[in-house]
C-alpha atoms as a PDB file:
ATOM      1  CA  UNK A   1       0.000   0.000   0.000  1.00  0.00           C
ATOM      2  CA  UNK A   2       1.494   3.273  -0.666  1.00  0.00           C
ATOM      3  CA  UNK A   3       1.503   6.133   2.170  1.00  0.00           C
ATOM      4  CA  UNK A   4       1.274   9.393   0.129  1.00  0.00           C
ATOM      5  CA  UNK A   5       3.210  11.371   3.259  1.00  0.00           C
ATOM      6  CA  UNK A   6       6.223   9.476   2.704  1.00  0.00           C
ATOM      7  CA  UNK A   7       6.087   7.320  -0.720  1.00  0.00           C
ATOM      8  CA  UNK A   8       5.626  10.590  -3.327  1.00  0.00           C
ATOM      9  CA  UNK A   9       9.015  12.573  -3.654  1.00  0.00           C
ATOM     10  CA  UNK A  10      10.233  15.032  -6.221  1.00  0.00           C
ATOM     11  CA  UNK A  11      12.726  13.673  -8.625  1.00  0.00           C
ATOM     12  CA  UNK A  12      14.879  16.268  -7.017  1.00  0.00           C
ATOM     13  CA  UNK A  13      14.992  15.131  -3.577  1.00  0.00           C
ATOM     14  CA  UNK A  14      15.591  12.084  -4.959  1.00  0.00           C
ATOM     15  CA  UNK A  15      18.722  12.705  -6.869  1.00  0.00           C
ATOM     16  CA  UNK A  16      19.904  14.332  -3.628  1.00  0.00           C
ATOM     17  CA  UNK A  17      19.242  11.900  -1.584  1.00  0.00           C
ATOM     18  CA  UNK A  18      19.157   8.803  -3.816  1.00  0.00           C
ATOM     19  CA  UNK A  19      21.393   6.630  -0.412  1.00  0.00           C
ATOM     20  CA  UNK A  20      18.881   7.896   1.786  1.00  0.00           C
ATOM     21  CA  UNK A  21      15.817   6.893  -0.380  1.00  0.00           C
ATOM     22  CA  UNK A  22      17.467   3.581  -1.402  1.00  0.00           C
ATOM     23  CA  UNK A  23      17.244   2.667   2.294  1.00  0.00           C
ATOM     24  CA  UNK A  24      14.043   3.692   2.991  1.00  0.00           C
ATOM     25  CA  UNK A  25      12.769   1.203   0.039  1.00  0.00           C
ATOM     26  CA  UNK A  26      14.489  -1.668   1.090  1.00  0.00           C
ATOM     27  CA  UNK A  27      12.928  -0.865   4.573  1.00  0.00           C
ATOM     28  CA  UNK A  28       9.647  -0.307   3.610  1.00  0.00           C
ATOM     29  CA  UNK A  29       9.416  -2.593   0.843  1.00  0.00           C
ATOM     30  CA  UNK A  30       6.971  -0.069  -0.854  1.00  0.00           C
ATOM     31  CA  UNK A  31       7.489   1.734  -4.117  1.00  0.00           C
ATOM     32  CA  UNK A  32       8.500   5.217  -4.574  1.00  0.00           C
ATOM     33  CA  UNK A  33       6.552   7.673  -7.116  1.00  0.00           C
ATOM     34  CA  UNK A  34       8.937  10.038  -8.253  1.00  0.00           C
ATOM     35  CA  UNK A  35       6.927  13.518  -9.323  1.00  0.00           C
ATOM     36  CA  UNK A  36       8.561  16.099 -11.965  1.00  0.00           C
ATOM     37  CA  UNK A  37       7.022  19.140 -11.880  1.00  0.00           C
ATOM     38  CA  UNK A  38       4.257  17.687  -9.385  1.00  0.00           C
ATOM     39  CA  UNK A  39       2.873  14.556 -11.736  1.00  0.00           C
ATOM     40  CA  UNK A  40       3.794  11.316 -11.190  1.00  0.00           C
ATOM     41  CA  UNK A  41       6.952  10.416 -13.725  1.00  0.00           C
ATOM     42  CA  UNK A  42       8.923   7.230 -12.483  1.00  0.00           C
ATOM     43  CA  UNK A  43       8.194   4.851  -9.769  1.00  0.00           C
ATOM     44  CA  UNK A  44      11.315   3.231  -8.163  1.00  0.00           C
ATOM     45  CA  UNK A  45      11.651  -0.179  -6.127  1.00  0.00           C
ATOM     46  CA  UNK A  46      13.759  -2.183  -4.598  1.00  0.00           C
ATOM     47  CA  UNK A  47      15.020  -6.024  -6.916  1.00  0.00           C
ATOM     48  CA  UNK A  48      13.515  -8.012  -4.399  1.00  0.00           C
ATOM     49  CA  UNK A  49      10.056  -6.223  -4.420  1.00  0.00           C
ATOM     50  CA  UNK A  50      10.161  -6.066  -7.981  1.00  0.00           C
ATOM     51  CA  UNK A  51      10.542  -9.640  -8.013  1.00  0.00           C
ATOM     52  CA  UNK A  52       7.882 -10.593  -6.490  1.00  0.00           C
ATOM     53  CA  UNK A  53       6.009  -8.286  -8.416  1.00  0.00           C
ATOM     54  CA  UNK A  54       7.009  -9.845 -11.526  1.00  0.00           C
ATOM     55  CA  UNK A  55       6.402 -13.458  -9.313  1.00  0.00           C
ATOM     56  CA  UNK A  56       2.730 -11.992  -8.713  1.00  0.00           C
ATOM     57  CA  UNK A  57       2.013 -11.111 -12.395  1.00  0.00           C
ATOM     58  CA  UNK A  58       3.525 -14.822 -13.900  1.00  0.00           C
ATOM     59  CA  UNK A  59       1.048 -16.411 -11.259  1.00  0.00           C
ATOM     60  CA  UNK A  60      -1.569 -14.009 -12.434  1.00  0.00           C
ATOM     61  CA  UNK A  61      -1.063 -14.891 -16.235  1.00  0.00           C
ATOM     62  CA  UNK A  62      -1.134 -18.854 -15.856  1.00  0.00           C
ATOM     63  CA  UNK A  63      -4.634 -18.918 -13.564  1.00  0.00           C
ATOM     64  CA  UNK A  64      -6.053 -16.374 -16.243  1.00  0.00           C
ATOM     65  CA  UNK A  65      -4.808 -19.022 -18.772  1.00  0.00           C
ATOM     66  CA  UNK A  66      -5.642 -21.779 -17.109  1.00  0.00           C
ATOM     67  CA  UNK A  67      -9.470 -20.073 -16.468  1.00  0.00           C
ATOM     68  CA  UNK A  68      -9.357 -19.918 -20.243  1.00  0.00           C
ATOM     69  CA  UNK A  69      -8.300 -23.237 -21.179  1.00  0.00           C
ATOM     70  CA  UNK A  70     -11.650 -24.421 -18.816  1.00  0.00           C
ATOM     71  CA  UNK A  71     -14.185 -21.725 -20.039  1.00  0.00           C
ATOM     72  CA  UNK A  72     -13.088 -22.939 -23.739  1.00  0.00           C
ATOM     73  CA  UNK A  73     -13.557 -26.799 -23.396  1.00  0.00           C
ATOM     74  CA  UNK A  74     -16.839 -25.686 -21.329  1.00  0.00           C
ATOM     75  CA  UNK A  75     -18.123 -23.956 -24.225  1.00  0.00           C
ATOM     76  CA  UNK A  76     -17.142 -27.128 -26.587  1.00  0.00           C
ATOM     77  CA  UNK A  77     -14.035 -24.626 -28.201  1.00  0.00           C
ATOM     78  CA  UNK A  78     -11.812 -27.282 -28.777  1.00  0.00           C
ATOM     79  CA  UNK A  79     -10.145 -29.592 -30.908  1.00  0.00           C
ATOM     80  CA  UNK A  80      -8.081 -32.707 -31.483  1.00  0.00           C
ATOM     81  CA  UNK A  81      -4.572 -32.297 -30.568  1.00  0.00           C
ATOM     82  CA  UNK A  82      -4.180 -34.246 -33.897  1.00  0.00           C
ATOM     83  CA  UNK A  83      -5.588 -32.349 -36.193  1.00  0.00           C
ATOM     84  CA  UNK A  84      -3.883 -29.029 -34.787  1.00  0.00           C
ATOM     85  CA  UNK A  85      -0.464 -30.718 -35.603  1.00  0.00           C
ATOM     86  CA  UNK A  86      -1.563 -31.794 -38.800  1.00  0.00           C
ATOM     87  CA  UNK A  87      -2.750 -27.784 -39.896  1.00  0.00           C
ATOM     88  CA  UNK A  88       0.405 -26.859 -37.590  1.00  0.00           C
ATOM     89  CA  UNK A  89       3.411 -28.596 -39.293  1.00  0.00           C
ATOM     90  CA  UNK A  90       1.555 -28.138 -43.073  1.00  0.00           C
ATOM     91  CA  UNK A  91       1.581 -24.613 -42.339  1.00  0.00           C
ATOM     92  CA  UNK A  92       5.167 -24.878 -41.072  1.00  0.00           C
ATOM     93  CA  UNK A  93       6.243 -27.307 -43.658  1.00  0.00           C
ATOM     94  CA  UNK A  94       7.217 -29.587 -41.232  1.00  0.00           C
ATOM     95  CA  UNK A  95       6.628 -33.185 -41.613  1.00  0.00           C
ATOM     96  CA  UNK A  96       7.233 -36.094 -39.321  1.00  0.00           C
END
């Protein structure tokens, strides 16, 4: 969750005190939006939250996928495997 008193900072301040900042992220584990000219222009995190961020997201994308794959054969949107690899290497000119 982001805390607006402490998680908003000018580029700026930033620049000055990018050690300072750097601490606080890996502390806080929160983002930081960095503002130019008071809009939002950069956000900044630390590796490890941004890796589970990224963790988060590829999690995200296989359920979605997965939900899908089930709403697909529930609506009878399918095929044989077979007959994919058959259009599949003909379009490919692959053959077996």
């Amino acid at each position: 969750m982001l805390d607006i008193t402490t998680d908003i900072q000018s580029l700026t301040a930033f620049r000055r005190s990018s050690g300072a900042f750097m601490k606080h992220l890996k502390k806080s584990r929160r983002p930081l939006v960095l503002t130019v000219n008071g809009k939002a222009a950069a956000v900044v995190q630390d590796a490890e939250a941004y890796q589970r961020l990224l963790d988060v997201a590829a999690r995200a994308d296989t359920e979605e996928g997965l939900r899908q794959g089930v709403e697909d054969a529930q609506k009878g949107k399918t095929r044989p495997a077979r007959e994919f690899f058959r259009e599949f290497e003909a379009g490919h000119g692959l053959s077996r």
